[in-house]
Protein backbone atom coordinates (compact mmCIF):
# COMPACT_ATOMS: atom_id res chain seq x y z
CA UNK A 1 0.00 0.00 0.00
CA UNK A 2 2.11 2.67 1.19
CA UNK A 3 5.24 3.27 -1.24
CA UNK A 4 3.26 1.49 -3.81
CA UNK A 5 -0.17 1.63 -4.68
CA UNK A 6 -1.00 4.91 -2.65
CA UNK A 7 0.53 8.58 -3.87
CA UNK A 8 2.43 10.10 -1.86
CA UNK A 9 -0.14 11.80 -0.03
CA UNK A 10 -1.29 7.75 0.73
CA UNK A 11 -4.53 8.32 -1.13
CA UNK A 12 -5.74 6.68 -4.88
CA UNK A 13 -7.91 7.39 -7.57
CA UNK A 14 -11.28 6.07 -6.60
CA UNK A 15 -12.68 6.31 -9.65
CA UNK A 16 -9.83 4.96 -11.84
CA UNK A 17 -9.66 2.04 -9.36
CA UNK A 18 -13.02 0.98 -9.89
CA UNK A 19 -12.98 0.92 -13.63
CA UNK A 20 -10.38 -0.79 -13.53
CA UNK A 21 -12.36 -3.42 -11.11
CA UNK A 22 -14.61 -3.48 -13.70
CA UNK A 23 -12.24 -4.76 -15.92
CA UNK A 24 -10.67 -7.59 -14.11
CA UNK A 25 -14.18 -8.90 -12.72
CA UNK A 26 -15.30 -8.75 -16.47
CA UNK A 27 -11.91 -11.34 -16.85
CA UNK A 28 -11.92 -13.68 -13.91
CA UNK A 29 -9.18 -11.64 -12.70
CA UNK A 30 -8.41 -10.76 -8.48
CA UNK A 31 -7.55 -7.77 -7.48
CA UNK A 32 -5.03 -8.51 -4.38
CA UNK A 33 -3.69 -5.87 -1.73
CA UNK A 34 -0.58 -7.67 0.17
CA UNK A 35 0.47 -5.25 2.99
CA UNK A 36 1.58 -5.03 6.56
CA UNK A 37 -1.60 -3.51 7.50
CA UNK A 38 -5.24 -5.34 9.16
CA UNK A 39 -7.84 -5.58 7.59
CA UNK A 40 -9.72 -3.02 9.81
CA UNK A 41 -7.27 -0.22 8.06
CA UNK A 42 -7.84 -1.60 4.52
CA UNK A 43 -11.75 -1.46 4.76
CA UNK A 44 -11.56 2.04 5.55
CA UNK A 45 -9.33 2.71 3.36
CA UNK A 46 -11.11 1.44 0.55
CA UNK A 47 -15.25 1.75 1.27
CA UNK A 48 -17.64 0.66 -0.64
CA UNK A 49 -14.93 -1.56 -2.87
CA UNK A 50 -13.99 -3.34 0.06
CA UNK A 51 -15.89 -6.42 -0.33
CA UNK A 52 -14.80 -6.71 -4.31
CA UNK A 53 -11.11 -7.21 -3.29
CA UNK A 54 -8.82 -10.26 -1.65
CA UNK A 55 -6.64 -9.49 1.03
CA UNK A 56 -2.71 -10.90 2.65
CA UNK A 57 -2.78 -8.33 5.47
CA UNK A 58 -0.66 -8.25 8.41
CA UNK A 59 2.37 -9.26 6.31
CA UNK A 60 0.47 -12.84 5.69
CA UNK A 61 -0.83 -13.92 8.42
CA UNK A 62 -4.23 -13.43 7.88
CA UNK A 63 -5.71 -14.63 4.11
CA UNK A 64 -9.13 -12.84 3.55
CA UNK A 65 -11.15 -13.27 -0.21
CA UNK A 66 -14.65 -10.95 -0.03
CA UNK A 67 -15.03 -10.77 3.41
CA UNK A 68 -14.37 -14.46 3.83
CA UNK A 69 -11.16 -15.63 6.39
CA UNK A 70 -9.11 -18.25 4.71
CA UNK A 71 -6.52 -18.77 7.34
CA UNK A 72 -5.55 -16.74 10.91
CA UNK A 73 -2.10 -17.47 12.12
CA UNK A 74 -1.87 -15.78 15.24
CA UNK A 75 0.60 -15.86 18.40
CA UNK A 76 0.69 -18.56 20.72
CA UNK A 77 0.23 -17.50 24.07
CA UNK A 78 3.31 -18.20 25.40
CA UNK A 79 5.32 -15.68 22.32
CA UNK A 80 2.96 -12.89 23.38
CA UNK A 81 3.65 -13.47 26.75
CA UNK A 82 7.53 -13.61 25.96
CA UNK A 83 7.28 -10.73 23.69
CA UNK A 84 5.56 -8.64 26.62
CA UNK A 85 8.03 -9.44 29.28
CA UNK A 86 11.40 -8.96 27.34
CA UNK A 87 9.65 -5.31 26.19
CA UNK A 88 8.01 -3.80 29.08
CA UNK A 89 9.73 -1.25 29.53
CA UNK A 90 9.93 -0.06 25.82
CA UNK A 91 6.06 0.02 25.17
CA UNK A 92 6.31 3.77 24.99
CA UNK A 93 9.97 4.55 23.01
CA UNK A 94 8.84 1.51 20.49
CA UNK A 95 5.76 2.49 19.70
CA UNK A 96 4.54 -0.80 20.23
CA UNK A 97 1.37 -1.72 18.36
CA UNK A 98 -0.15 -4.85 19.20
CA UNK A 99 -2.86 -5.86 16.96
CA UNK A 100 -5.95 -8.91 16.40
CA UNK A 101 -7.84 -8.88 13.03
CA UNK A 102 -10.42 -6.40 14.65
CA UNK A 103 -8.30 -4.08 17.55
CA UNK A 104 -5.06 -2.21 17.71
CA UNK A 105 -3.62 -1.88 21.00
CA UNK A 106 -0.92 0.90 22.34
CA UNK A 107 -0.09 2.32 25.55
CA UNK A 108 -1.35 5.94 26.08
CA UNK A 109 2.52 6.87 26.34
CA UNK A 110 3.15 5.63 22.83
CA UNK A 111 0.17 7.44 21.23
CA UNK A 112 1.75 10.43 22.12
CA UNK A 113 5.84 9.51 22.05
CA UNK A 114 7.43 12.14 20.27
CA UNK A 115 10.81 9.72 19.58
CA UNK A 116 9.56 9.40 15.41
CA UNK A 117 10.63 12.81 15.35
CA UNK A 118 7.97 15.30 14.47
CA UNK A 119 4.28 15.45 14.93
CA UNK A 120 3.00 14.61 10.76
CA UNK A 121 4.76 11.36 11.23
CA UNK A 122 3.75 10.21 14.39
CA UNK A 123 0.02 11.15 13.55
CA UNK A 124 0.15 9.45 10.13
CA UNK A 125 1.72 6.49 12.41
CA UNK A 126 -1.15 6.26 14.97
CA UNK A 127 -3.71 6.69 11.80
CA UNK A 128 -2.56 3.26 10.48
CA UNK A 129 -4.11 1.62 13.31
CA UNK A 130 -7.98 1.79 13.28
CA UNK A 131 -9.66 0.95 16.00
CA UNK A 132 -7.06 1.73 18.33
CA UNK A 133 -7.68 0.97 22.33
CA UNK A 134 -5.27 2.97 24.57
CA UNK A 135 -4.24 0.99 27.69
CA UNK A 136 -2.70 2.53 31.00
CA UNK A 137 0.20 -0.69 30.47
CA UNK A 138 0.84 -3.54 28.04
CA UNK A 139 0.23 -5.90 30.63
CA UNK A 140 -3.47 -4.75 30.65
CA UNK A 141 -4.03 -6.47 27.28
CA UNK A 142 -7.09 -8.23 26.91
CA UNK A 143 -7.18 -11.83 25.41
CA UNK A 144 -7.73 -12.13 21.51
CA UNK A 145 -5.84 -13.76 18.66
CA UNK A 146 -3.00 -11.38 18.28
CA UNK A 147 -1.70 -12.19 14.28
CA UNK A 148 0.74 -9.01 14.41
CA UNK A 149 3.12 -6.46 16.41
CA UNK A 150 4.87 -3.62 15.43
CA UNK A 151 7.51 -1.26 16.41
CA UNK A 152 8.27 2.02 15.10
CA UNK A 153 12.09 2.76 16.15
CA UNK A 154 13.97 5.57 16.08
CA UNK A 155 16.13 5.13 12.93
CA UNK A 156 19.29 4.94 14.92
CA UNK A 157 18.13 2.01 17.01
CA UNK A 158 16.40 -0.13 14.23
CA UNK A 159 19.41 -2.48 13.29
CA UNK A 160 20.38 -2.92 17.29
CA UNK A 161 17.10 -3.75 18.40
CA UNK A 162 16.81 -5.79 15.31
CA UNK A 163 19.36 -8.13 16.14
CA UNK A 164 18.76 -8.21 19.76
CA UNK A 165 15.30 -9.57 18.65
CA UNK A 166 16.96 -12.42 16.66
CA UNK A 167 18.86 -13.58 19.43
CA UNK A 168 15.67 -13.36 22.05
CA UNK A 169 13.08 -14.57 20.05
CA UNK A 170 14.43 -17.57 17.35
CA UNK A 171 10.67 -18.59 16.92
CA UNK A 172 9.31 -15.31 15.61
CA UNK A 173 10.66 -12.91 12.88
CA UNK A 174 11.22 -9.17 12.78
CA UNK A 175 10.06 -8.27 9.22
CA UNK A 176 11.50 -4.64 8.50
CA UNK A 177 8.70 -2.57 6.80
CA UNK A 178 9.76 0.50 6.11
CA UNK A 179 10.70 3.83 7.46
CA UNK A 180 11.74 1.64 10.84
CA UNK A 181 8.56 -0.27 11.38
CA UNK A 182 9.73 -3.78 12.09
CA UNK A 183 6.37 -6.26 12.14
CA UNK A 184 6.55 -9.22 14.13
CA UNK A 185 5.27 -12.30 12.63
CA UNK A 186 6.06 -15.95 12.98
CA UNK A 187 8.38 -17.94 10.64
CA UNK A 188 7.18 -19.22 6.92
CA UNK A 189 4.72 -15.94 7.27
CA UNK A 190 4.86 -13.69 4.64
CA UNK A 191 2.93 -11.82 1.87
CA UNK A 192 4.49 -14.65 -0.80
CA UNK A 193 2.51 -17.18 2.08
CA UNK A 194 -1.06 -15.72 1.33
CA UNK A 195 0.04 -15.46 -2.45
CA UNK A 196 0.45 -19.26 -2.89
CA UNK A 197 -2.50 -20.30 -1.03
CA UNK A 198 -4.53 -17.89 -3.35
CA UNK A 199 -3.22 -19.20 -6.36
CA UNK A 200 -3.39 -22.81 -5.24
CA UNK A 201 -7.18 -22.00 -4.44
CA UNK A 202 -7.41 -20.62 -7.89
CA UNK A 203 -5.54 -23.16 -9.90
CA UNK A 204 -3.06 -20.97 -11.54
CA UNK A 205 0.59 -21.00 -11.76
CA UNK A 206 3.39 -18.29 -11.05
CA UNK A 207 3.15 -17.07 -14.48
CA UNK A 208 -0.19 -16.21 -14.11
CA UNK A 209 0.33 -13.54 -11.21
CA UNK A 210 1.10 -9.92 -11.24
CA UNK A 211 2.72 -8.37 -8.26
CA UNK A 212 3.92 -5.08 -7.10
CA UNK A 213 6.33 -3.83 -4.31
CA UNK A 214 8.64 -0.97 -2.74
CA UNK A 215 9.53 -2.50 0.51
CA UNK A 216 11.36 -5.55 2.07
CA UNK A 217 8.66 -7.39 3.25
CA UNK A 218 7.57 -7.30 -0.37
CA UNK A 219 10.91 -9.44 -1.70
CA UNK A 220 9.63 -12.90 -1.28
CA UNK A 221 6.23 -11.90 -3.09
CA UNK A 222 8.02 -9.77 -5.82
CA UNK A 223 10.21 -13.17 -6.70
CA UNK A 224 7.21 -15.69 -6.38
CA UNK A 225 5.61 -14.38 -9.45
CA UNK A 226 6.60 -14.18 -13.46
CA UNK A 227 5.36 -10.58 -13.84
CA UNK A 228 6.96 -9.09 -10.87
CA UNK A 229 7.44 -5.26 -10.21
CA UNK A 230 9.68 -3.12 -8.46
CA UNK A 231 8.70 0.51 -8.15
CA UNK A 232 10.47 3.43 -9.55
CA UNK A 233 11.10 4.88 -6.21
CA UNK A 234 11.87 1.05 -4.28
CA UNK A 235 15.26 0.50 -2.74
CA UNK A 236 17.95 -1.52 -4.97
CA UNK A 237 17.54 -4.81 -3.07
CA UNK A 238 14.21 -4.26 -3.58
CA UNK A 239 14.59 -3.78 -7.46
CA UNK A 240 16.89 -6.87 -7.86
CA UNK A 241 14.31 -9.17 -6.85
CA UNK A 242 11.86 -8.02 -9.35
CA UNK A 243 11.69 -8.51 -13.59
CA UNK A 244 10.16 -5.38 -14.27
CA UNK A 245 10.36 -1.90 -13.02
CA UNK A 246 6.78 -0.18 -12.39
CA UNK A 247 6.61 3.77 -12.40
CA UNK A 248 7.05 5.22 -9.16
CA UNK A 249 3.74 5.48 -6.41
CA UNK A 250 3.53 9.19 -7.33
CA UNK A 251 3.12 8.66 -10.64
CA UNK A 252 0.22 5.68 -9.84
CA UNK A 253 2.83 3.00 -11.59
CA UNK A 254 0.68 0.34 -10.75
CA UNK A 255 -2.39 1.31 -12.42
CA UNK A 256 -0.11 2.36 -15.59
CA UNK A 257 1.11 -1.42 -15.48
CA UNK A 258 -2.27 -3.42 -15.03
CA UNK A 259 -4.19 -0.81 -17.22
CA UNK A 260 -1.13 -1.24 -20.28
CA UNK A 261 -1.55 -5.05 -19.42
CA UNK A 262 -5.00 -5.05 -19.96
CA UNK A 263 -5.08 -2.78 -23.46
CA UNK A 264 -2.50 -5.36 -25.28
CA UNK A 265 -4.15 -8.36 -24.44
């Protein structure tokens, strides 16, 4: 979504989108969104076109086609319980975002943590999590399946607290996002995860999929697929695992690419 199918303002041409809806429906064709985001964002984010779309959200661990939940893989107990011990004191400087399909939760200190560095970001930050309950402490948090975590770090602690993660937690994985978000999810789970169980419930092969990325967590997807594209403004590691380069987000590459894709055949 962000860095890829959303301008740089993080909006998208309504209208355009939903001809081009049209289109696909008219061809058999699913319209995908693979991102590190719930579903709870991506409803609002999309409205009334919701329900026409198929979603990998939270970096893969939840599978969603119309409305319909193909497969939750949440926390086990005991990783949440880890996760909240080693952390406690960091719920606030992290920015720690613990999320289930339907809730966000942060502590009132993060909401308001001015360690992103100025107030647009942190506000665009809190925004990504719909539904948000503020809790006195981490420890306060109630019990549902919890399929994601995130921390937004301080740029000049995100490879430290990266690896300390690796070493503390071998059973879960901290998937960098972008603009030091790392999302926590557990191993094998990833946007290329939802991808193959979509295409196996479809019938169709590698060569049959389009995909689209700017960001890490969008490598394993970007090399799953035949027709695979970077954007313009992605990183270089994130170009080299793609074919094709797409124009950049501000210049709506993706819909250029599917709508080009769509006139020659």
């Amino acid at each position: 979504m962000d860095g890829t199918f959303l301008d740089e303002k993080g909006q998208f041409d309504a209208k355009r989108f939903e001809q081009l809806l049209d289109e696909l429906d008219k061809r058999g064709i699913l319209f995908v969104v693979a991102t590190g985001n719930q579903i709870s964002r991506m409803k609002i984010v999309f409205g009334n076109l919701a329900n026409r779309l198929a979603y990998v959200v939270g970096n893969g661990s939840h599978l969603l086609v119309k409305d319909e939940t193909i497969y939750l893989k949440n926390l086990s107990a005991q990783q949440l319980q880890h996760f909240l011990q080693y952390y406690e004191n960091h719920f606030d400087d992290y920015h720690i975002v613990i999320s289930s399909p339907e809730h966000s939760y942060m502590t009132k200190g993060a909401y308001t943590c001015q360690n992103l560095g100025n107030a647009e970001r942190l506000k665009y930050y809190n925004a990504s999590f719909p539904n948000v309950i503020l809790l006195d402490n981490m420890l306060d948090l109630p019990h549902e399946k919890i399929n994601k975590i995130t921390m937004q770090l301080p740029m000049a602690l995100f490879e430290s607290v990266s690896q300390d993660f690796r070493k503390e937690f071998p059973d879960l994985v901290p998937m960098a996002s972008g603009f030091g978000a790392i999302d926590v999810v557990l191993p094998g789970v990833d946007k290329a995860l939802g991808i193959k169980e979509l295409m196996a419930l479809k019938g169709i092969s590698t060569d049959q999929v389009m995909t689209f990325g700017d960001g890490d967590n969008d490598i394993a997807m970007l090399r799953l697929a035949k027709y695979s594209y970077a954007m313009e403004n992605a990183s270089k590691t994130v170009k080299a695992a793609a074919n094709f380069i797409a124009p950049s987000n501000a210049k709506s590459g993706v819909f250029q690419v599917i709508e080009l894709y769509l006139e020659s055949h």
